[in-house]
Every structure is written in structure tokens, then in C-alpha cells.
N, C-alpha and C. Protein backbone atom coordinates (compact mmCIF):
# COMPACT_ATOMS: atom_id res chain seq x y z
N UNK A 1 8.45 -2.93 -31.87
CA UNK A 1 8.78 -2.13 -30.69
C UNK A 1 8.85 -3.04 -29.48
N UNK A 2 9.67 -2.97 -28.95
CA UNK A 2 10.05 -3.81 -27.73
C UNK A 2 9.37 -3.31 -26.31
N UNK A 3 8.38 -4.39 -25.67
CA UNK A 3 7.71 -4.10 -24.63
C UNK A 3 8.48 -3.75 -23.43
N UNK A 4 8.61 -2.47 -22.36
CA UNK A 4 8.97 -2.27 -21.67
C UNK A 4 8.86 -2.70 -20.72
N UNK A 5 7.53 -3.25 -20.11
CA UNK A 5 6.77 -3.68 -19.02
C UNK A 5 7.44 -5.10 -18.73
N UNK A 6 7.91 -5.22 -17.41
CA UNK A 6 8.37 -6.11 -16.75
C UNK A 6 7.90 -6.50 -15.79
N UNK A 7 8.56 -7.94 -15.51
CA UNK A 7 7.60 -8.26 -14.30
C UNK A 7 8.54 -8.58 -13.31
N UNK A 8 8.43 -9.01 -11.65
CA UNK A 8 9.35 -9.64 -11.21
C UNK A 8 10.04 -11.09 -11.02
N UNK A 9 11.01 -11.23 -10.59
CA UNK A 9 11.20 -12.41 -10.47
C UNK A 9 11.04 -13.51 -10.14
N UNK A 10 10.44 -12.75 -8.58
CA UNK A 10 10.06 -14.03 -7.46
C UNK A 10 8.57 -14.23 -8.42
N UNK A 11 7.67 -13.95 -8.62
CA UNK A 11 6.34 -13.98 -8.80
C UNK A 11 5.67 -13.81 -10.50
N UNK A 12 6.65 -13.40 -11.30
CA UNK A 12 6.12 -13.45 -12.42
C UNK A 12 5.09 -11.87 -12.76
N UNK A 13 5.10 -11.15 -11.30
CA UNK A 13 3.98 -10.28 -11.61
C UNK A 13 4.61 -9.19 -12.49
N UNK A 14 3.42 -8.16 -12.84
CA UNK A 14 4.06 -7.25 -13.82
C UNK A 14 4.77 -6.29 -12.57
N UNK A 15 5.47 -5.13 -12.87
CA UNK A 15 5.97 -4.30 -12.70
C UNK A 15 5.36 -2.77 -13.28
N UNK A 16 5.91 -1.89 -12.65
CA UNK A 16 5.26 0.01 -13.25
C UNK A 16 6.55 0.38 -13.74
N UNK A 17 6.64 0.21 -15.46
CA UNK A 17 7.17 0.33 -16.49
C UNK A 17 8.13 1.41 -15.76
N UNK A 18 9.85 1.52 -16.06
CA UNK A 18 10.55 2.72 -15.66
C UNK A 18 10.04 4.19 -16.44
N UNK A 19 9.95 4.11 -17.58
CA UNK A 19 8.85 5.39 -17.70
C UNK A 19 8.01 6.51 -16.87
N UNK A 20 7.09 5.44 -16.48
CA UNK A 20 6.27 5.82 -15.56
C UNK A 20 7.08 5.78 -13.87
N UNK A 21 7.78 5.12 -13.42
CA UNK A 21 8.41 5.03 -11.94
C UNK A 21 9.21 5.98 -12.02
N UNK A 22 10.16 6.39 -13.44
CA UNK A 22 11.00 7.44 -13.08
C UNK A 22 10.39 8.89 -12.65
N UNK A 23 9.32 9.18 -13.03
CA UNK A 23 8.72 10.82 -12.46
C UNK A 23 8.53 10.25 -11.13
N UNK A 24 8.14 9.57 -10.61
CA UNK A 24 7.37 8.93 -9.08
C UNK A 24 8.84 9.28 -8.11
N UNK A 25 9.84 9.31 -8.92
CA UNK A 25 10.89 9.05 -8.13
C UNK A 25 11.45 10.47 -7.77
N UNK A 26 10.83 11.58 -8.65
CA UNK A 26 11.25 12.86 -8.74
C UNK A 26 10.75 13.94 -7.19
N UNK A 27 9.26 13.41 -7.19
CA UNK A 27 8.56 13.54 -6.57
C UNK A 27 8.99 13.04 -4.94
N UNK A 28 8.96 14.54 -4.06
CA UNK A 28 9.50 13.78 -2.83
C UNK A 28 8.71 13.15 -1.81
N UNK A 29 9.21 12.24 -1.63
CA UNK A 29 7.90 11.13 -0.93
C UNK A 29 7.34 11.60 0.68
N UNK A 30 7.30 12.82 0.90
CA UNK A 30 6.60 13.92 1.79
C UNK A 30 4.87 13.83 1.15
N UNK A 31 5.27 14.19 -0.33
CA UNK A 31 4.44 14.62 -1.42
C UNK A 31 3.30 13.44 -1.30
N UNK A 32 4.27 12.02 -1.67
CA UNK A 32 3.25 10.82 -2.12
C UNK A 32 2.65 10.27 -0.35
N UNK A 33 3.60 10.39 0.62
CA UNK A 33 2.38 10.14 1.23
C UNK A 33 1.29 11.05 1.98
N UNK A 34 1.69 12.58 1.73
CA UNK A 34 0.19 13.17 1.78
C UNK A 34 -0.63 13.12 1.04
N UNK A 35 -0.93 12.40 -0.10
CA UNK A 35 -1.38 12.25 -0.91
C UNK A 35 -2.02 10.61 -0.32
N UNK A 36 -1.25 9.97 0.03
CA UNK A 36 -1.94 8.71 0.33
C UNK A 36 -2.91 8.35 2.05
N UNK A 37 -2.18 9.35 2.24
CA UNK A 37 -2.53 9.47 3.74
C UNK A 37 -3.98 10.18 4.08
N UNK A 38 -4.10 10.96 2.96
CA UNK A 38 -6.12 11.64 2.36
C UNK A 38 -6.60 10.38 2.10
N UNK A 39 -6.13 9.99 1.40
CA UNK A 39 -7.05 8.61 0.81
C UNK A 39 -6.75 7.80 1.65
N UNK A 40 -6.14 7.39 2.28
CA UNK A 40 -6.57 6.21 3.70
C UNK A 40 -7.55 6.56 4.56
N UNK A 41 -7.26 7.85 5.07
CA UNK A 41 -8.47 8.48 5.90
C UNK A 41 -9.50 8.47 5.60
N UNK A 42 -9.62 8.65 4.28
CA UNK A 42 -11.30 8.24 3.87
C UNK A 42 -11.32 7.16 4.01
N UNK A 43 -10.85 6.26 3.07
CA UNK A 43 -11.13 4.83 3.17
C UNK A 43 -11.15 4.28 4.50
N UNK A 44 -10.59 4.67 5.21
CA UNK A 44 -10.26 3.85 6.30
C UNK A 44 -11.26 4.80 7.70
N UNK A 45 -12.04 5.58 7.59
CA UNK A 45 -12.62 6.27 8.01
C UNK A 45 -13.63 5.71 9.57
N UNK A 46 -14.48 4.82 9.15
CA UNK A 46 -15.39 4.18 10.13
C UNK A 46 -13.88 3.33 11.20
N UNK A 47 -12.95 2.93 10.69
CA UNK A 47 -12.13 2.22 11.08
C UNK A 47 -11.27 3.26 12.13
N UNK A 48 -11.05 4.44 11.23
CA UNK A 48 -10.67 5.08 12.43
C UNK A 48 -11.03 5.88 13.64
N UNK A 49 -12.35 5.70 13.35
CA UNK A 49 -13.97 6.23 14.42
C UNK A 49 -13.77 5.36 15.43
N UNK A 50 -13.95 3.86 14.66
CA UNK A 50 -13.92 2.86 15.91
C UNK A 50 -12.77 2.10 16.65
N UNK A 51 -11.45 2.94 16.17
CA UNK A 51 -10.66 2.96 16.90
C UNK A 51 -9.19 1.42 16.43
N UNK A 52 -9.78 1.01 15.73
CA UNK A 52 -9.39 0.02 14.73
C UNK A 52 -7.80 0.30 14.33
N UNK A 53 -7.66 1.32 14.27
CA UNK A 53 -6.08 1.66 14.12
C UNK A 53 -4.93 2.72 14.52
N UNK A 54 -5.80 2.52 16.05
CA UNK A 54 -5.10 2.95 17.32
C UNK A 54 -3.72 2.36 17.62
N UNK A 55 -3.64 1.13 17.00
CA UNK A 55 -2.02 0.53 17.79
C UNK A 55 -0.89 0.93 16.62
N UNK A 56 -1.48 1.94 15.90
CA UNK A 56 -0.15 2.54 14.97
C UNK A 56 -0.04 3.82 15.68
N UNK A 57 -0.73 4.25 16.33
CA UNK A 57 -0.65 6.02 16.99
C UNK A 57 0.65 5.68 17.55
N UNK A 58 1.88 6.58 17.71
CA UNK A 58 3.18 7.13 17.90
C UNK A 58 4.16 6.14 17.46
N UNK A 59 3.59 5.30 16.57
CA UNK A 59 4.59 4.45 15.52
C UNK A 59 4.36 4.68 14.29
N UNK A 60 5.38 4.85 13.78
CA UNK A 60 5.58 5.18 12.44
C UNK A 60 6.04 3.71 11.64
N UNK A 61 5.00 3.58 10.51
CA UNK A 61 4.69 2.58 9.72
C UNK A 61 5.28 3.60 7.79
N UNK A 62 5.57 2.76 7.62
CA UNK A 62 6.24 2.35 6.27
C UNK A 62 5.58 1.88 4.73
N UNK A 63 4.97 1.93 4.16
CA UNK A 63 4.73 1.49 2.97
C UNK A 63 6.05 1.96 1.20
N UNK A 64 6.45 0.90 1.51
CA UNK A 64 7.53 0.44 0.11
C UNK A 64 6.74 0.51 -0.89
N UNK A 65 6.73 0.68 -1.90
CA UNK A 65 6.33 0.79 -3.50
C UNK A 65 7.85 0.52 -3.97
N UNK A 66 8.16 -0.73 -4.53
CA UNK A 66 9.51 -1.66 -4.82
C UNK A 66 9.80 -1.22 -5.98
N UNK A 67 8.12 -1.23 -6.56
CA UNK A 67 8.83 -1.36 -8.45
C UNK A 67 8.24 0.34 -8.82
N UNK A 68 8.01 0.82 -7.89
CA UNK A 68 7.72 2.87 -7.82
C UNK A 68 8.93 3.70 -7.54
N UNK A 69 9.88 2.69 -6.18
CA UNK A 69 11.05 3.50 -6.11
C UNK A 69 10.40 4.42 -5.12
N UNK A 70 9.27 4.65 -4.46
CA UNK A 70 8.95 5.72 -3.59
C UNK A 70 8.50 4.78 -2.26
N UNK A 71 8.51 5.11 -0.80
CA UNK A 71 7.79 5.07 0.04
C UNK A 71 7.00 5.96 0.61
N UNK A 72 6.36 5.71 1.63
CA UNK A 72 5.16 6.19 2.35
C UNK A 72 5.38 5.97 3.42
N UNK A 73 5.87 6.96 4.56
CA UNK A 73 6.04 7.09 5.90
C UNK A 73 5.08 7.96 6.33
N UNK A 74 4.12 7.48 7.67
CA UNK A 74 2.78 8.04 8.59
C UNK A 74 3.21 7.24 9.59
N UNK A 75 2.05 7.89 10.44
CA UNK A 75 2.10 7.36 11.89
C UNK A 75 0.35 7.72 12.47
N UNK A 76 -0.18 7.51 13.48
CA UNK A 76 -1.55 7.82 13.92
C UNK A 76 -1.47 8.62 14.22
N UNK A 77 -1.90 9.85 13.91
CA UNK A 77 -2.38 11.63 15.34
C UNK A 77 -3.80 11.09 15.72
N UNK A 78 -3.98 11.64 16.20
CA UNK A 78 -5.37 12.50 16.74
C UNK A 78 -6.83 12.26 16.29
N UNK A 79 -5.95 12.71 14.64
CA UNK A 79 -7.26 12.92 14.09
C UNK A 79 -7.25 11.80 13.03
N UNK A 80 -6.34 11.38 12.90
CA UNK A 80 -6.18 9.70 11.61
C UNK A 80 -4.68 9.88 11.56
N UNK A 81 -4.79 9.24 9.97
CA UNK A 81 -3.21 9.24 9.54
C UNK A 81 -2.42 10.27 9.50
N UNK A 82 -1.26 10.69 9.53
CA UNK A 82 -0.67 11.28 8.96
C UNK A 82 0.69 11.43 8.73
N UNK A 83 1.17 12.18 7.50
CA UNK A 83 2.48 12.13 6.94
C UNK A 83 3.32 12.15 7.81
N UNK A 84 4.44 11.09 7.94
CA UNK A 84 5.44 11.68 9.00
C UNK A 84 6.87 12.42 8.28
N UNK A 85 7.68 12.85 8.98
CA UNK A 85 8.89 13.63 8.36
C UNK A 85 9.88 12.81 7.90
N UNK A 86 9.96 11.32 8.23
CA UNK A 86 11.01 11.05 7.32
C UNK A 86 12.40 10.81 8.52
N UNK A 87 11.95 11.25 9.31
CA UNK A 87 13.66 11.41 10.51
C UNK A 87 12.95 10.02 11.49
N UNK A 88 13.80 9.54 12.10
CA UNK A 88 13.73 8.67 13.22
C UNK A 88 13.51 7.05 12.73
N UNK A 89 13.17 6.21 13.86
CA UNK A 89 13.07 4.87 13.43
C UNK A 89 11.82 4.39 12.85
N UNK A 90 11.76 3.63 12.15
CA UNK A 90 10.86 2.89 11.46
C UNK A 90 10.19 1.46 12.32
N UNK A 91 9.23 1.51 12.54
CA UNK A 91 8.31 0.48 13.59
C UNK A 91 7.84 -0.65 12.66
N UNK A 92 7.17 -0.31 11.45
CA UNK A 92 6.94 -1.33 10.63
C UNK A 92 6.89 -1.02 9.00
N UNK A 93 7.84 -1.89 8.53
CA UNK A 93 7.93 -1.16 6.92
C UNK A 93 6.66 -2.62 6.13
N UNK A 94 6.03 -2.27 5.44
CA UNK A 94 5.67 -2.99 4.55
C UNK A 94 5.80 -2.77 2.90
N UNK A 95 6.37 -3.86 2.55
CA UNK A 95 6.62 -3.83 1.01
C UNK A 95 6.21 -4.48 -0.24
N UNK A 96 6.31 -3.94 -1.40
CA UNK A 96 5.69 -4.91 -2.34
C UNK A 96 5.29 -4.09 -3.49
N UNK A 97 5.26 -4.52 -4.65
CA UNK A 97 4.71 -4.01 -5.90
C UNK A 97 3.63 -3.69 -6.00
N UNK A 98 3.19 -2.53 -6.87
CA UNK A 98 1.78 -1.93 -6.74
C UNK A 98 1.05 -3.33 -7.68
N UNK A 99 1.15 -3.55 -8.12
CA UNK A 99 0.58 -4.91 -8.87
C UNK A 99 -0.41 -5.50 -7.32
N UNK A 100 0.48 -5.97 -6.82
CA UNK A 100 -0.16 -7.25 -5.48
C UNK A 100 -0.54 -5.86 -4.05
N UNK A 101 -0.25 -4.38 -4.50
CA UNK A 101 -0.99 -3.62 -3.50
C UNK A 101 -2.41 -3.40 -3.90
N UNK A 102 -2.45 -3.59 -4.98
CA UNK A 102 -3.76 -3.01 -5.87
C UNK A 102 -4.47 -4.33 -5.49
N UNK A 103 -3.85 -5.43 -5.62
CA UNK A 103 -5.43 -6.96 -6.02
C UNK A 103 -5.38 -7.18 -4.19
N UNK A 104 -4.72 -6.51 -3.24
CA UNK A 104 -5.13 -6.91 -1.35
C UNK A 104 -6.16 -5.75 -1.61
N UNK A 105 -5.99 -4.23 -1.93
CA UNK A 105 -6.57 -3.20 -1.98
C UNK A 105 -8.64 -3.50 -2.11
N UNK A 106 -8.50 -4.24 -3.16
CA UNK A 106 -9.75 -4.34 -3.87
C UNK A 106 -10.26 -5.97 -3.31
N UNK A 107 -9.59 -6.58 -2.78
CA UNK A 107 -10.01 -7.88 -2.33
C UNK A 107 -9.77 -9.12 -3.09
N UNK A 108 -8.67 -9.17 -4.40
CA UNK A 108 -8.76 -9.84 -5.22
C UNK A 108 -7.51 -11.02 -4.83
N UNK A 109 -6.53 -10.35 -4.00
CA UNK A 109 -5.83 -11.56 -3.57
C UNK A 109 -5.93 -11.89 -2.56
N UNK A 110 -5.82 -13.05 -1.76
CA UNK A 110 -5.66 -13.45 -0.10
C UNK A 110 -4.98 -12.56 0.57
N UNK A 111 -4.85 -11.72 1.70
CA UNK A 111 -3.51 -11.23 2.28
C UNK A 111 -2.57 -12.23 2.42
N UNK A 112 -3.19 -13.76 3.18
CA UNK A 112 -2.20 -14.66 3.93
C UNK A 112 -1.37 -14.84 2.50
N UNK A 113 -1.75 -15.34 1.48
CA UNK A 113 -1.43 -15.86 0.42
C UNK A 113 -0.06 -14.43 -0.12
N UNK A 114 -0.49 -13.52 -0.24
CA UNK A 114 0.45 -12.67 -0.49
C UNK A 114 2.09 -12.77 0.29
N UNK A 115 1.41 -12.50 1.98
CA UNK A 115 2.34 -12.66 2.45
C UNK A 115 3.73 -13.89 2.67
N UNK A 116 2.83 -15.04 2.65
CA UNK A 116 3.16 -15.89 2.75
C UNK A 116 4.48 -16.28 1.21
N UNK A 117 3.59 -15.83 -0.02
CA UNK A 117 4.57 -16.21 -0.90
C UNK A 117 5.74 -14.52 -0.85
N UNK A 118 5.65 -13.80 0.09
CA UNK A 118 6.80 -12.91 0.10
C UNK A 118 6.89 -11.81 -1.57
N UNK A 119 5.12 -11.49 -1.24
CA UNK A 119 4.77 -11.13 -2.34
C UNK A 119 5.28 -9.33 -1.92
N UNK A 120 4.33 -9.49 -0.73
CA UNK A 120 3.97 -8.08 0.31
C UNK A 120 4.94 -8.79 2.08
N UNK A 121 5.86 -7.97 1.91
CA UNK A 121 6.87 -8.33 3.40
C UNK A 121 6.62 -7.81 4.05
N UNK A 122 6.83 -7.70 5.32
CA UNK A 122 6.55 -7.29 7.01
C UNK A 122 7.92 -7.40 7.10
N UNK A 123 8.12 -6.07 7.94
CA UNK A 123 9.71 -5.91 8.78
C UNK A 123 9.62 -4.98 9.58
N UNK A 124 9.51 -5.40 10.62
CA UNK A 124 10.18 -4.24 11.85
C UNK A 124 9.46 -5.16 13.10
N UNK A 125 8.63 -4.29 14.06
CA UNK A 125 7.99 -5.00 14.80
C UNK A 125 6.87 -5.84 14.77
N UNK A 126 6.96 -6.97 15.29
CA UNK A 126 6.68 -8.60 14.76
C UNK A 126 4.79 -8.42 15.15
N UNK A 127 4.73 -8.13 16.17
CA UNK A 127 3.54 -7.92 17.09
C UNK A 127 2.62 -6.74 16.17
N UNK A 128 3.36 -5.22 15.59
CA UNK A 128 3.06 -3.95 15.11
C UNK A 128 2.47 -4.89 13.46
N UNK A 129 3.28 -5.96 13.05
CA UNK A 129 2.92 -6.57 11.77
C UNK A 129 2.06 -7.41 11.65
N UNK A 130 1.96 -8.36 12.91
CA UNK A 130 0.19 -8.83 13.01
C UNK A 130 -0.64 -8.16 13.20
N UNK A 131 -1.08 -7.15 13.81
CA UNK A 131 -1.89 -6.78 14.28
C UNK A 131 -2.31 -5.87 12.96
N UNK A 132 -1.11 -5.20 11.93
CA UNK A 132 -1.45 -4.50 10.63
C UNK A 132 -2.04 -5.83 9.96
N UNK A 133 -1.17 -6.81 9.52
CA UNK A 133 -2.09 -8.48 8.77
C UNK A 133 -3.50 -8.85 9.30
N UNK A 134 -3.30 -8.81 10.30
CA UNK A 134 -4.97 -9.22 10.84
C UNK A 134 -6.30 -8.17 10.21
N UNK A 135 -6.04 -6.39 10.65
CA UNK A 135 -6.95 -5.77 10.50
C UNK A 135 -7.13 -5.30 8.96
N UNK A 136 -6.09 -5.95 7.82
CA UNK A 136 -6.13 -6.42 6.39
C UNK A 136 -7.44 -7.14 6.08
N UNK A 137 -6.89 -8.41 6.64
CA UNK A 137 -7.20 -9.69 6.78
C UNK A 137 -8.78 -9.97 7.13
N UNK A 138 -9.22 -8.50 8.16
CA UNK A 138 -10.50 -8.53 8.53
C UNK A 138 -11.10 -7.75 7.91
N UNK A 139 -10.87 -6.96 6.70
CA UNK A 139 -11.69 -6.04 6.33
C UNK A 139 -12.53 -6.40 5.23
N UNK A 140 -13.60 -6.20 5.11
CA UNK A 140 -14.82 -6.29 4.63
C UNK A 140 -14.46 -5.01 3.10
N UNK A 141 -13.95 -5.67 2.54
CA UNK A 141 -13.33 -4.43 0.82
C UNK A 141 -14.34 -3.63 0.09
N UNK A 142 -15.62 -4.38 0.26
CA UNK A 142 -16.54 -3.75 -0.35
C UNK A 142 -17.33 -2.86 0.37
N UNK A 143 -17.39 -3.04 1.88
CA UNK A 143 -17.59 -1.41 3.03
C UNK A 143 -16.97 -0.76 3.04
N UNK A 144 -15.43 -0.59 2.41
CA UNK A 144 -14.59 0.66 2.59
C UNK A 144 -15.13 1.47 2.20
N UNK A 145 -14.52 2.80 2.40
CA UNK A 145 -15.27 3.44 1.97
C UNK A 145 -14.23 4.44 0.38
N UNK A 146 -14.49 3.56 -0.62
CA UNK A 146 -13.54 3.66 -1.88
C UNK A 146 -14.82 4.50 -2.55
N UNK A 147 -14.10 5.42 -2.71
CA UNK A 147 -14.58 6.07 -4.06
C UNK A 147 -15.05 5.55 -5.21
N UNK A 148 -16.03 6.02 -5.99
CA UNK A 148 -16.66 4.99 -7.12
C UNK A 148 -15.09 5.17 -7.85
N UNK A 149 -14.86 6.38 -8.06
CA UNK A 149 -13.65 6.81 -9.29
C UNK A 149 -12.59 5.64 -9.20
N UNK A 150 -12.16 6.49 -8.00
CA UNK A 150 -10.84 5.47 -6.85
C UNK A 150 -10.96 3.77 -7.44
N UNK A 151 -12.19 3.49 -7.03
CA UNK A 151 -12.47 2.03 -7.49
C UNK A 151 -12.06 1.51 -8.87
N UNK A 152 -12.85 2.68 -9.34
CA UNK A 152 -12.43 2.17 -10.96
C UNK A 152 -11.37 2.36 -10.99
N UNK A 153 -10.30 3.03 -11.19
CA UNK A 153 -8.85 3.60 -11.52
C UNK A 153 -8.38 1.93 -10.95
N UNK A 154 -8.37 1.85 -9.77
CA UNK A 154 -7.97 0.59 -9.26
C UNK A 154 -8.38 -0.61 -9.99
N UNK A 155 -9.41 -0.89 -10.59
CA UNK A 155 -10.20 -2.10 -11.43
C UNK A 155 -9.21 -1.97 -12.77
N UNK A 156 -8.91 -0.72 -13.17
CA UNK A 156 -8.78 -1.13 -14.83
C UNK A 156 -6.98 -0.79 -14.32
N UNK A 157 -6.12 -0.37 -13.50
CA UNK A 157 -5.15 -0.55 -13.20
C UNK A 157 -4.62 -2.15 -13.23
N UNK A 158 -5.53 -3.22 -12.75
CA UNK A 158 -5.12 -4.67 -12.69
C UNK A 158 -5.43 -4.67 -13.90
N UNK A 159 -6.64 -4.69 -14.55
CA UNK A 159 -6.58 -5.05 -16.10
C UNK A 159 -5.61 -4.56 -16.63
N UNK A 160 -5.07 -3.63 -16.78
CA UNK A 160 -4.04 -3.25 -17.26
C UNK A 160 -2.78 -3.91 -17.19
N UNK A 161 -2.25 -4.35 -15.90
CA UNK A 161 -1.38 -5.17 -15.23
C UNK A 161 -1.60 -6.46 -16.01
N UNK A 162 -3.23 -7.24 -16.32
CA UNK A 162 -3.21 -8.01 -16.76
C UNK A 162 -3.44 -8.56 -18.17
N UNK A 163 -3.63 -7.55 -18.72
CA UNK A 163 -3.32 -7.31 -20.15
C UNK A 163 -1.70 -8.20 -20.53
N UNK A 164 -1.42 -7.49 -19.49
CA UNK A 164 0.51 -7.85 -20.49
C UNK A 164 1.07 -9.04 -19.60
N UNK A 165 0.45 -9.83 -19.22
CA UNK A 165 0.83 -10.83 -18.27
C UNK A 165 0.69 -11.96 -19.38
């Protein structure tokens, strides 16, 4: 039986088998980022108490999933993240395979190192993309506030990834 699982080009990493990316794609990405936009808020919770990710409030930020075929458009309210509609301009897109979102996620790769090899891209505003790299860059992975579950799902997701590598 011939392995489906691919990886990319630039990097060798694995890829989320078309199998699995084609339902992701069905799904309208309203859907996936209210769904992601709960789970940032938690995670990202003390961060958004202390005000830590105030310079996204009335910009709308971007997250690409390359080898998902879906994005994730939010912006800051009030009260944290939330889903935006999808209409107007884009302030900062960031992109990249869930492979290298998962090992920044959990602390297992460098950010600089990611970015740098054009693992995870920055595009839009230059200033809106440091200031997202930096407060990456500064976070302490094991204070988030990740779910034991969350955690795991994420742990055996790379094993998984690295199983077929």
C-alpha cells in the first residue's frame, strides 16, 4: 500500500495527508477559526489580562494552514480574540504547515529558526510581524495555559508527524 503522507519541499517536513485536509477544506473557515480563537483565549489568557496583545486590537491577523487548505482570520475586541468576517484587508497573514505550527506551539522549535528558514512566513505589516515574532519568541510554553488534553493531542500529533519522517 502506498504511503500517502507527504512532506514539503522546502523543508522535508511531513504534511496533513489529503484525506484528512480534504474535510478541513469543507468546513468554512468562520467555523475553524471560532474554534481556534476559544483556544487562544485560553491559552493566551494571562497574556490577554496583561495586555500583551493589544497591538492586534482593530487589525486583523491571518493564520494560513498551507498543507490544511484552511485559514484563520481574528482581530482583538474587548474581550480577547475574535473571529473576524472574512471581508476587508488583511494586516498580517502568517503561514506555514501544521507540522512546524505544532513544534513553535509546544516549544520544540526556535521561532527565529522557523522563520528564518521560511518555514512559518510573515506578510503584511512589517512592524504588526515583529511585534507578533517577539511576543512568540517571549513566551514561556510551559505557563501557557494548555490544557493537559490539548497538550497531549499536540505531543503525539508530532510523534505522529515523526513517525513517517
Amino acid at each position: 500500500m502506498q504511503d500517502t503522507y507527504k512532506t514539503n519541499e522546502a523543508g522535508g517536513n511531513p504534511q496533513i495527508p489529503p484525506f484528512l485536509a480534504a474535510p478541513l477544506k469543507m468546513v468554512p473557515n468562520v467555523v475553524h477559526t471560532q474554534l481556534l480563537v476559544a483556544v487562544l483565549n485560553h491559552v493566551f489568557k494571562q497574556q490577554l489580562r496583561d495586555g500583551d496583545l493589544d497591538f492586534l486590537e482593530s487589525r486583523t491577523a491571518v493564520i494560513r494552514l498551507l498543507d490544511g487548505g484552511v485559514e484563520f482570520r481574528f482581530t482583538k475586541g474587548r474581550k480577547g480574540l475574535v473571529a473576524h468576517s472574512g471581508e476587508g484587508p488583511i494586516d498580517l497573514a502568517i503561514s506555514g504547515d501544521l507540522y512546524d505550527f505544532l513544534q513553535l506551539s509546544l516549544g520544540k522549535e526556535d521561532p527565529d529558526t522557523l522563520f528564518f528558514q521560511r518555514r512559518i512566513r510573515l506578510e503584511g505589516d512589517v512592524e504588526l510581524g515583529l511585534e507578533t515574532k517577539n511576543l512568540i519568541y517571549g513566551l514561556d510554553v510551559e505557563a501557557l495555559s494548555i490544557p493537559g488534553p490539548l497538550r497531549m493531542a499536540f505531543n503525539k500529533a508530532i510523534s505522529f508527524y515523526q513517525d513517517r519522517q
